[in-house]
N, C-alpha and C. Protein backbone atom coordinates (compact mmCIF):
# COMPACT_ATOMS: atom_id res chain seq x y z
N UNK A 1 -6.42 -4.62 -14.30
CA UNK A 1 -5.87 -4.88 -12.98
C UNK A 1 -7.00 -4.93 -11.98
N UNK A 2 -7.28 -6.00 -10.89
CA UNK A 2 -8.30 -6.16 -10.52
C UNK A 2 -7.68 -6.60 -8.79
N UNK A 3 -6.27 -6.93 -8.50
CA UNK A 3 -6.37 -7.16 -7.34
C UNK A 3 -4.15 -6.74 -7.10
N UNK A 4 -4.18 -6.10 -5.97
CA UNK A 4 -2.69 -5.35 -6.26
C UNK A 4 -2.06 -6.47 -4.54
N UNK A 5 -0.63 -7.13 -4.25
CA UNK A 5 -0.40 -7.40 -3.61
C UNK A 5 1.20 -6.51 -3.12
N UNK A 6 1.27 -6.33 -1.98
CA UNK A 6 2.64 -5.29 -1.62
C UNK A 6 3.21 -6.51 -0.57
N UNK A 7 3.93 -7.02 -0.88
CA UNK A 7 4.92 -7.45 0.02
C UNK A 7 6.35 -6.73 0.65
N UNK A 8 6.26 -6.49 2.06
CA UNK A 8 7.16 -5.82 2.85
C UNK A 8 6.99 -4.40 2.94
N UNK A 9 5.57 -3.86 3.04
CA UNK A 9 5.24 -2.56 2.78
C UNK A 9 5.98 -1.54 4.33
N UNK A 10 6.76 -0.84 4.04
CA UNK A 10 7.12 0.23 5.16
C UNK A 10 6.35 1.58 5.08
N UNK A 11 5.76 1.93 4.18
CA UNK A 11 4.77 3.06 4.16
C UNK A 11 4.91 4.22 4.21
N UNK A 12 6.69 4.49 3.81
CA UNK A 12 7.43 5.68 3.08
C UNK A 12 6.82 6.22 2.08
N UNK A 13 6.79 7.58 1.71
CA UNK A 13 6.70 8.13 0.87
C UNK A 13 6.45 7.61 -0.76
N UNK A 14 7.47 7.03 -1.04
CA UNK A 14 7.11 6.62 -2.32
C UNK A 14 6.26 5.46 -2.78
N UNK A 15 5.94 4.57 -1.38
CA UNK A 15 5.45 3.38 -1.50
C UNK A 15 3.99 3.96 -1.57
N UNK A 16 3.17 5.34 -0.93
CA UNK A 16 2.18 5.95 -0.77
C UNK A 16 1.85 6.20 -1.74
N UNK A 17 2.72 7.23 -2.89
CA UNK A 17 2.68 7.53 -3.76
C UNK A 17 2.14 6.12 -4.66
N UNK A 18 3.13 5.12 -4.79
CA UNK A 18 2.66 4.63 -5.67
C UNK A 18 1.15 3.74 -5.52
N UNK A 19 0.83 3.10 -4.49
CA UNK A 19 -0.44 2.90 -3.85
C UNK A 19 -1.74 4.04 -4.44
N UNK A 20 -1.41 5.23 -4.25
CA UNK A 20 -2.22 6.24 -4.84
C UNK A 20 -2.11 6.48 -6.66
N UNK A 21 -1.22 6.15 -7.37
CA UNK A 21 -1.06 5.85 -8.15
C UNK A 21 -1.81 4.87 -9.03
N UNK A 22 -1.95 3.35 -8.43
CA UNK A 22 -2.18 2.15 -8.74
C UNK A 22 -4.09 2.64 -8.60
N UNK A 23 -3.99 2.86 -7.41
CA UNK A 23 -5.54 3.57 -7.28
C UNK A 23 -6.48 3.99 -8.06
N UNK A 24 -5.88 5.33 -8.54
CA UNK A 24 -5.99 5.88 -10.09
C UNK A 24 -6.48 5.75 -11.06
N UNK A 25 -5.56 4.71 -11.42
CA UNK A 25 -5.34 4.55 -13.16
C UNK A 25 -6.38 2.91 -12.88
N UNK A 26 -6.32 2.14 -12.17
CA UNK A 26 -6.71 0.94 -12.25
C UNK A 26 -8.26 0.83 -11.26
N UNK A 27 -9.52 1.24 -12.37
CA UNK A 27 -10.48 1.27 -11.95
C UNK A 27 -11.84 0.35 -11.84
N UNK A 28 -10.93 -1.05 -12.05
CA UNK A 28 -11.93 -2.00 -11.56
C UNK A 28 -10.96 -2.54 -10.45
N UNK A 29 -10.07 -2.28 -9.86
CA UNK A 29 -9.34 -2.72 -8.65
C UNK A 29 -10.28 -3.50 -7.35
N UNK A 30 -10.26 -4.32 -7.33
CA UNK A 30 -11.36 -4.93 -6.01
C UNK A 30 -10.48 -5.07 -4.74
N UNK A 31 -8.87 -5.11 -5.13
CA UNK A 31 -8.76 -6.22 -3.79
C UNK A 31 -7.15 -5.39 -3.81
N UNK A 32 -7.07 -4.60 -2.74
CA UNK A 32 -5.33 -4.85 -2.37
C UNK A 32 -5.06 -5.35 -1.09
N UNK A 33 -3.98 -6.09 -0.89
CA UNK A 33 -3.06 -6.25 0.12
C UNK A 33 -2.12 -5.99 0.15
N UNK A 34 -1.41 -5.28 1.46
CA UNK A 34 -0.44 -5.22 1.62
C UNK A 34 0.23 -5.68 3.20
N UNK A 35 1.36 -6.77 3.00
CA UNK A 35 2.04 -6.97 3.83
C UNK A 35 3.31 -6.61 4.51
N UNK A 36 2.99 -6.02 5.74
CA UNK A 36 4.12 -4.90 6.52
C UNK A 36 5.19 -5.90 6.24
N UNK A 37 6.59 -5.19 6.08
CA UNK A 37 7.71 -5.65 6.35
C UNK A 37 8.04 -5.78 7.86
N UNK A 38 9.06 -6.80 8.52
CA UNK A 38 9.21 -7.09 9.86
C UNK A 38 9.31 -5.77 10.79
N UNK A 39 9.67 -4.91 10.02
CA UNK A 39 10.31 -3.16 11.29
C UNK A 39 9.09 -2.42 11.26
N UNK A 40 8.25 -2.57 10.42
CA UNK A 40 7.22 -1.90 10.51
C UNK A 40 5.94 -2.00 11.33
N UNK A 41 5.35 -1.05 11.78
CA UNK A 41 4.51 -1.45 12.90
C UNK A 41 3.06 -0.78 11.70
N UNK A 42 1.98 -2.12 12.19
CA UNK A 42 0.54 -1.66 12.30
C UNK A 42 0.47 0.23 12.86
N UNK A 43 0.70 0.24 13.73
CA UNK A 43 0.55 1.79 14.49
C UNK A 43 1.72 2.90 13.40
N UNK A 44 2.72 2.63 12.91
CA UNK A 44 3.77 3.70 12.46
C UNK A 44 2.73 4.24 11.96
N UNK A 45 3.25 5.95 11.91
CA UNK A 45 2.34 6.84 11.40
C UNK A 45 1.95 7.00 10.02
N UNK A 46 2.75 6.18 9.33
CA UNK A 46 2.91 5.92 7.41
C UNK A 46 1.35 5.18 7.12
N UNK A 47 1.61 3.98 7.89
CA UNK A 47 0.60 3.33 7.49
C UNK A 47 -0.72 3.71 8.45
N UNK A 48 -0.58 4.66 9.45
CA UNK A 48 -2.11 4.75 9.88
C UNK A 48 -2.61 5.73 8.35
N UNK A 49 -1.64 6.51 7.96
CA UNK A 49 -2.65 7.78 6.93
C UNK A 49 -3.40 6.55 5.99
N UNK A 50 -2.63 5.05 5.52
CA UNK A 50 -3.34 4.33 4.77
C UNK A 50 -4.98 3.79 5.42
């Protein structure tokens, strides 16, 4: 696994988890993106800890 894409990321709990997860285990990872879902803000406090 070398590049991870999240479409509609809200930056709840489990979506963290699994982000930290993917992290992990997949250690030539170069490239993630993730794209906020529409309710979610750049600033919410979920995604500043990212």
């Amino acid at each position: 696994l070398e590049e991870v894409e999240v479409n509609g990321f809200q930056g709840c709990g489990q979506e963290i988890d699994l982000l930290k997860l993917i992290s992990q285990c997949a250690p030539m990872l170069k490239k993630t993106t993730m794209m906020l879902s529409e309710e979610t803000s750049a600033s919410n406090d979920e995604c500043a800890k990212i």
